[in-house]
C-alpha atoms as a PDB file:
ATOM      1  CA  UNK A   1       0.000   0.000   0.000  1.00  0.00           C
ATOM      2  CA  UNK A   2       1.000   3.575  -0.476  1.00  0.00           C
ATOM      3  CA  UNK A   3       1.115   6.580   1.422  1.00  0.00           C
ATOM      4  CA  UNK A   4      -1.261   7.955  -1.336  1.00  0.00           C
ATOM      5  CA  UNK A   5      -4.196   5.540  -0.405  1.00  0.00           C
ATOM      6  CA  UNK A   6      -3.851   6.196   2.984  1.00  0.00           C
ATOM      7  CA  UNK A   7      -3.990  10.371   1.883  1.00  0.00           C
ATOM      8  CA  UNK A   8      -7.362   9.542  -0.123  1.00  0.00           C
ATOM      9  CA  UNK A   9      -8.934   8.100   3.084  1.00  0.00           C
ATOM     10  CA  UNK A  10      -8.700  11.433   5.169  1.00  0.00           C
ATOM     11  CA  UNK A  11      -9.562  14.625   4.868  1.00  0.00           C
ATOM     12  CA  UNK A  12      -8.103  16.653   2.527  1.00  0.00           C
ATOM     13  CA  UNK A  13      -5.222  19.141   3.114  1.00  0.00           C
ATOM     14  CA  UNK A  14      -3.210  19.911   6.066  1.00  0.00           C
ATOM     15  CA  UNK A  15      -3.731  21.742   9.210  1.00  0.00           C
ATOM     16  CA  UNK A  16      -0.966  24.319   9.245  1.00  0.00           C
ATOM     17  CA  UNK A  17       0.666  27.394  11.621  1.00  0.00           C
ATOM     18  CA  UNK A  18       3.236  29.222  11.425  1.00  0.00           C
ATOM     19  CA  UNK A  19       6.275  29.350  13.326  1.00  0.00           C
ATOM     20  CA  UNK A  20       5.175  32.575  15.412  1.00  0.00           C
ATOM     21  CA  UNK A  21       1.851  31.120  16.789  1.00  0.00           C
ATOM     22  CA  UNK A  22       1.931  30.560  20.160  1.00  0.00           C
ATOM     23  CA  UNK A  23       1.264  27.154  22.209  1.00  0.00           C
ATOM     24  CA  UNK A  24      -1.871  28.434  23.664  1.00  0.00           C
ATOM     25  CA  UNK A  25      -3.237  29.198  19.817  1.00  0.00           C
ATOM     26  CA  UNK A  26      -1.918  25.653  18.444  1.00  0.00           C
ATOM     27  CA  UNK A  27      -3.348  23.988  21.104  1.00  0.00           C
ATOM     28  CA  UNK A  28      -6.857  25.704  20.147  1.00  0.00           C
ATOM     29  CA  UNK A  29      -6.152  25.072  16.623  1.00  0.00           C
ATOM     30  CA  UNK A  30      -5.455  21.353  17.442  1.00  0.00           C
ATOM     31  CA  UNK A  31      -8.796  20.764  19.452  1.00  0.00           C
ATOM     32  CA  UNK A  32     -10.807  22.417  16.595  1.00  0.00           C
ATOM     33  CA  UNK A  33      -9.687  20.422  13.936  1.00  0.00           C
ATOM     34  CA  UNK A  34      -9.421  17.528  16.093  1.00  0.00           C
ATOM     35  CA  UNK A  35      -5.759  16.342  15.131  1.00  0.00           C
ATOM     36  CA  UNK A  36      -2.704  16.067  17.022  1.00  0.00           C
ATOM     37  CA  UNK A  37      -0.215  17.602  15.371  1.00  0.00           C
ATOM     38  CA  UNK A  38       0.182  20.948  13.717  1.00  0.00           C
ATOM     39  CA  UNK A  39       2.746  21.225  10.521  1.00  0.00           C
ATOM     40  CA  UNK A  40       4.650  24.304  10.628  1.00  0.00           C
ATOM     41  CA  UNK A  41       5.610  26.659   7.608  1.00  0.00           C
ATOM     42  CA  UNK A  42       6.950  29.709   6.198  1.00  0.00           C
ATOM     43  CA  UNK A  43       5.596  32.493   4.368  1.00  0.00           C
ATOM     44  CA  UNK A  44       6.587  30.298   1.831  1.00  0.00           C
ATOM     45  CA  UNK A  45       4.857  27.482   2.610  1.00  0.00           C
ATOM     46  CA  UNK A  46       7.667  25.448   3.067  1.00  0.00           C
ATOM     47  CA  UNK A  47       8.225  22.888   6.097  1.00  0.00           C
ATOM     48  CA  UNK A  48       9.667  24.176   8.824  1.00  0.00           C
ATOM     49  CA  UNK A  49       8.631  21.248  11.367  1.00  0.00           C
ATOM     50  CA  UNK A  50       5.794  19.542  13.524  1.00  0.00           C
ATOM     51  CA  UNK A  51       4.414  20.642  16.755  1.00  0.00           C
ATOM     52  CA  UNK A  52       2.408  17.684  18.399  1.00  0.00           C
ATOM     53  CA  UNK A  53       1.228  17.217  21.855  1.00  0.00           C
ATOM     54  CA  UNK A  54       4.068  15.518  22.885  1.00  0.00           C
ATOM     55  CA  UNK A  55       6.385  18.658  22.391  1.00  0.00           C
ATOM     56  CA  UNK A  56       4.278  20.731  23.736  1.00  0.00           C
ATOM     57  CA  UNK A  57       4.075  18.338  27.085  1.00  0.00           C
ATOM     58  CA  UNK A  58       7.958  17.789  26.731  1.00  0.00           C
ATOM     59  CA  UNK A  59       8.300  21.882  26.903  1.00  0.00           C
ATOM     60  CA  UNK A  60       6.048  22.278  29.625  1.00  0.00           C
ATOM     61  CA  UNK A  61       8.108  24.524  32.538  1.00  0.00           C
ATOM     62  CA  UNK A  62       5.260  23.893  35.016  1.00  0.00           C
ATOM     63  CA  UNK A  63       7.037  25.995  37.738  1.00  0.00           C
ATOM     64  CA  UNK A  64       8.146  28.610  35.081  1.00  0.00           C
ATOM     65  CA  UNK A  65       6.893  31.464  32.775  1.00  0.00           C
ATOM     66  CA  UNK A  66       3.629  31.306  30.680  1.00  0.00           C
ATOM     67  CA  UNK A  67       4.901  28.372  28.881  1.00  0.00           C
ATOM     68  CA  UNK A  68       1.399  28.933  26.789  1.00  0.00           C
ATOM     69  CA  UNK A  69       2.516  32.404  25.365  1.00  0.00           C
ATOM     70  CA  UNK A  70       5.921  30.209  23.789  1.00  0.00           C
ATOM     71  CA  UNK A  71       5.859  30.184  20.163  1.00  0.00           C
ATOM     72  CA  UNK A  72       6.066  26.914  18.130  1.00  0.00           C
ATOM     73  CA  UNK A  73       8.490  27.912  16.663  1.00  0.00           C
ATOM     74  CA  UNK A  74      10.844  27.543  20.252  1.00  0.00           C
ATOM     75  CA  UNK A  75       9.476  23.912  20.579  1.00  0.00           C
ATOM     76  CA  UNK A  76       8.292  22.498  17.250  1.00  0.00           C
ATOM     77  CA  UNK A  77      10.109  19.171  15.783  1.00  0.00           C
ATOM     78  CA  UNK A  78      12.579  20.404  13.389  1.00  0.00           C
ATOM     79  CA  UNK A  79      14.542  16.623  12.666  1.00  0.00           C
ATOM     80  CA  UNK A  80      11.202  15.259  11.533  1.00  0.00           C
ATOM     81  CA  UNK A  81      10.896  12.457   8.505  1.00  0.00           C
ATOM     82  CA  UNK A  82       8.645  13.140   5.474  1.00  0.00           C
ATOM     83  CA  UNK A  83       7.148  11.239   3.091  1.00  0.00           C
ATOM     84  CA  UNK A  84       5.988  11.392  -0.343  1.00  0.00           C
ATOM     85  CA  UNK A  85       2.899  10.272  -2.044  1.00  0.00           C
ATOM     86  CA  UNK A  86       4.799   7.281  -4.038  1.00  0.00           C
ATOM     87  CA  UNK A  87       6.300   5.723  -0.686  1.00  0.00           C
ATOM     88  CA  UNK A  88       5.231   2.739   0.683  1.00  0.00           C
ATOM     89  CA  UNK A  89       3.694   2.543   3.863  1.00  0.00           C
ATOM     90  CA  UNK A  90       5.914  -0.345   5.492  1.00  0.00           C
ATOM     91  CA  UNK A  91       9.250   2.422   4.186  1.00  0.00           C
ATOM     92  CA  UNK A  92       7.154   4.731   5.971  1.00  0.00           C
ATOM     93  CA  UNK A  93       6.897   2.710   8.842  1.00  0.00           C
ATOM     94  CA  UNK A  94      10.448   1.793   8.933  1.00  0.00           C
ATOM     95  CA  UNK A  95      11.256   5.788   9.212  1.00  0.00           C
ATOM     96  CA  UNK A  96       9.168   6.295  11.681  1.00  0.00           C
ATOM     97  CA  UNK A  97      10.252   3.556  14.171  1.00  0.00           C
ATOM     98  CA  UNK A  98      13.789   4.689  13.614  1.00  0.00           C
ATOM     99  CA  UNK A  99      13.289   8.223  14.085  1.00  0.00           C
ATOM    100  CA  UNK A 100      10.858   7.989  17.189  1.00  0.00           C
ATOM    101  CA  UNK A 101       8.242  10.321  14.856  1.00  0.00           C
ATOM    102  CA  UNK A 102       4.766   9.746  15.959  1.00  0.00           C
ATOM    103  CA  UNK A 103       3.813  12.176  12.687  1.00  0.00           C
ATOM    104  CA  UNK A 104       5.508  12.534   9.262  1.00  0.00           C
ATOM    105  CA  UNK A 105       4.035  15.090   7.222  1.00  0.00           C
ATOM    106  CA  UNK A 106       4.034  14.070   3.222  1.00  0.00           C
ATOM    107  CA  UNK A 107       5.522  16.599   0.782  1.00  0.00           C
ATOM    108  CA  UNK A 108       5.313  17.540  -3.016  1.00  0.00           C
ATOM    109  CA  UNK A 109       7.151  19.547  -4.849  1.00  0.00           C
ATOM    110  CA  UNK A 110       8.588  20.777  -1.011  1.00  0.00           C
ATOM    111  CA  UNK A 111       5.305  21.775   0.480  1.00  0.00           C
ATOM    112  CA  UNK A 112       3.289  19.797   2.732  1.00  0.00           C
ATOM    113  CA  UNK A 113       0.196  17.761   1.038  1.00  0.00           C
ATOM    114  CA  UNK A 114      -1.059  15.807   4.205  1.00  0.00           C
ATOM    115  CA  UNK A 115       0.265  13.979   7.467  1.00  0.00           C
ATOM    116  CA  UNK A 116       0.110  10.561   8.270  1.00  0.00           C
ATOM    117  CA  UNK A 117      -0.042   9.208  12.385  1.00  0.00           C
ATOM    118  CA  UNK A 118       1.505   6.528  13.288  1.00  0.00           C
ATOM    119  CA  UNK A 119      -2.649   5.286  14.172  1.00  0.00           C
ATOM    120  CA  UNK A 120      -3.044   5.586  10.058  1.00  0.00           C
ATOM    121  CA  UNK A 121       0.425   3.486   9.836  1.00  0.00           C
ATOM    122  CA  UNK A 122      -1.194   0.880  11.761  1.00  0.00           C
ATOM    123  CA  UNK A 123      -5.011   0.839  10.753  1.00  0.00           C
ATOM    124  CA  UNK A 124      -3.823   1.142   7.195  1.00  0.00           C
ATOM    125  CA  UNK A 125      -1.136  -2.689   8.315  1.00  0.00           C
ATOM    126  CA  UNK A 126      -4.249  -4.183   9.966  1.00  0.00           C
ATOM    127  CA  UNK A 127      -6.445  -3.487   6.635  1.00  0.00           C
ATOM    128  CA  UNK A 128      -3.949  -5.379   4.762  1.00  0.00           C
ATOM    129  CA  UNK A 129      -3.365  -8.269   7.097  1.00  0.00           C
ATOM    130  CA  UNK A 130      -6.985  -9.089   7.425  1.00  0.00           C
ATOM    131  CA  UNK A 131      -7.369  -8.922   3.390  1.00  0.00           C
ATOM    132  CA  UNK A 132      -4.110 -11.164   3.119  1.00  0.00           C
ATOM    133  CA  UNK A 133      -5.255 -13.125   5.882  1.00  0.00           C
ATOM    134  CA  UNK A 134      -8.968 -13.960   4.089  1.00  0.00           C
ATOM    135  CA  UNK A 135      -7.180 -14.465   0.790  1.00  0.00           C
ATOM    136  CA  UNK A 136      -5.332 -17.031   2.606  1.00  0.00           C
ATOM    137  CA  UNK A 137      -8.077 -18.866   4.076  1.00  0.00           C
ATOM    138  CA  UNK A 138     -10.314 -18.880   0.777  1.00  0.00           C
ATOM    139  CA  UNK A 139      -7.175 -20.520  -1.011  1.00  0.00           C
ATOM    140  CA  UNK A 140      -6.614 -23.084   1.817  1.00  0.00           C
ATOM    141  CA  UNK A 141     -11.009 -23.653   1.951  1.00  0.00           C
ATOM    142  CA  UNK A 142     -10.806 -23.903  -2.192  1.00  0.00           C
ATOM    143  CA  UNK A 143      -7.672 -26.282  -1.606  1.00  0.00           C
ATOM    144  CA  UNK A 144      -9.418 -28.527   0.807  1.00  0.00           C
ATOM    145  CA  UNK A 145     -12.661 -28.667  -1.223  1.00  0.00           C
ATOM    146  CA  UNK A 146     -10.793 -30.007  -3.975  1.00  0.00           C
ATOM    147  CA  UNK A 147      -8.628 -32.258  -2.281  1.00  0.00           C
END
């Protein structure tokens, strides 16, 4: 499978901010558009990074400053993976158990398309198991039956 048919299966587009917006703003952003993870990008629209919940938890100073008036762009995921549309989804997979990335945003052309979680990683592996695994048992049924 690629990353493209998992891309056709969500929404379309890409929840974006930009660098400057602060936690407290992507964290609104993120509960409207119910996702967990914001890409970031220039003016440009090129990819800066992620910001997920998990940096924003890691950057949490819970005896400091406002930690909710930071800017992404002080805690977003720089080092992140991407994909592209032709990948496959076990490379993609690969990538993102190496790297630790719970999000890779895909890219054309160097501007984000679409993300893919590592829960679309694994419902898109279970989809294909359970087809392989009923291909599999209608061979063996058709095998017996003509034993």
């Amino acid at each position: 499978m690629l990353i493209s048919q998992i891309l056709q299966a969500k929404r379309p587009g890409v929840v974006v901010v930009s660098p400057e917006t602060s936690i407290r703003s992507a964290i609104a952003e993120m509960v409207r558009q119910h996702v967990g993870a914001l890409v970031v990008i220039n003016e440009d629209e090129r990819l800066l990074g992620v910001v997920s919940e998990r940096e924003i938890i890691r950057n949490l100073d819970l005896e400091g400053s406002d930690e909710m008036a930071t800017v992404v762009g002080d805690v977003m995921r720089t080092d992140v993976p991407v994909a592209r549309q032709e990948d496959t989804v076990v490379s993609v997979m690969e990538v993102m158990t190496a790297t630790h990335a719970r999000h890779v945003p895909v890219v054309a052309y160097g501007r984000p398309i679409g993300i893919v979680s590592l829960g679309d990683i694994v419902k898109s592996r279970l989809n294909e198991t359970t087809q392989e695994n009923t291909i599999l048992k209608d061979i063996a049924r058709v095998h017996w039956l003509s034993g």
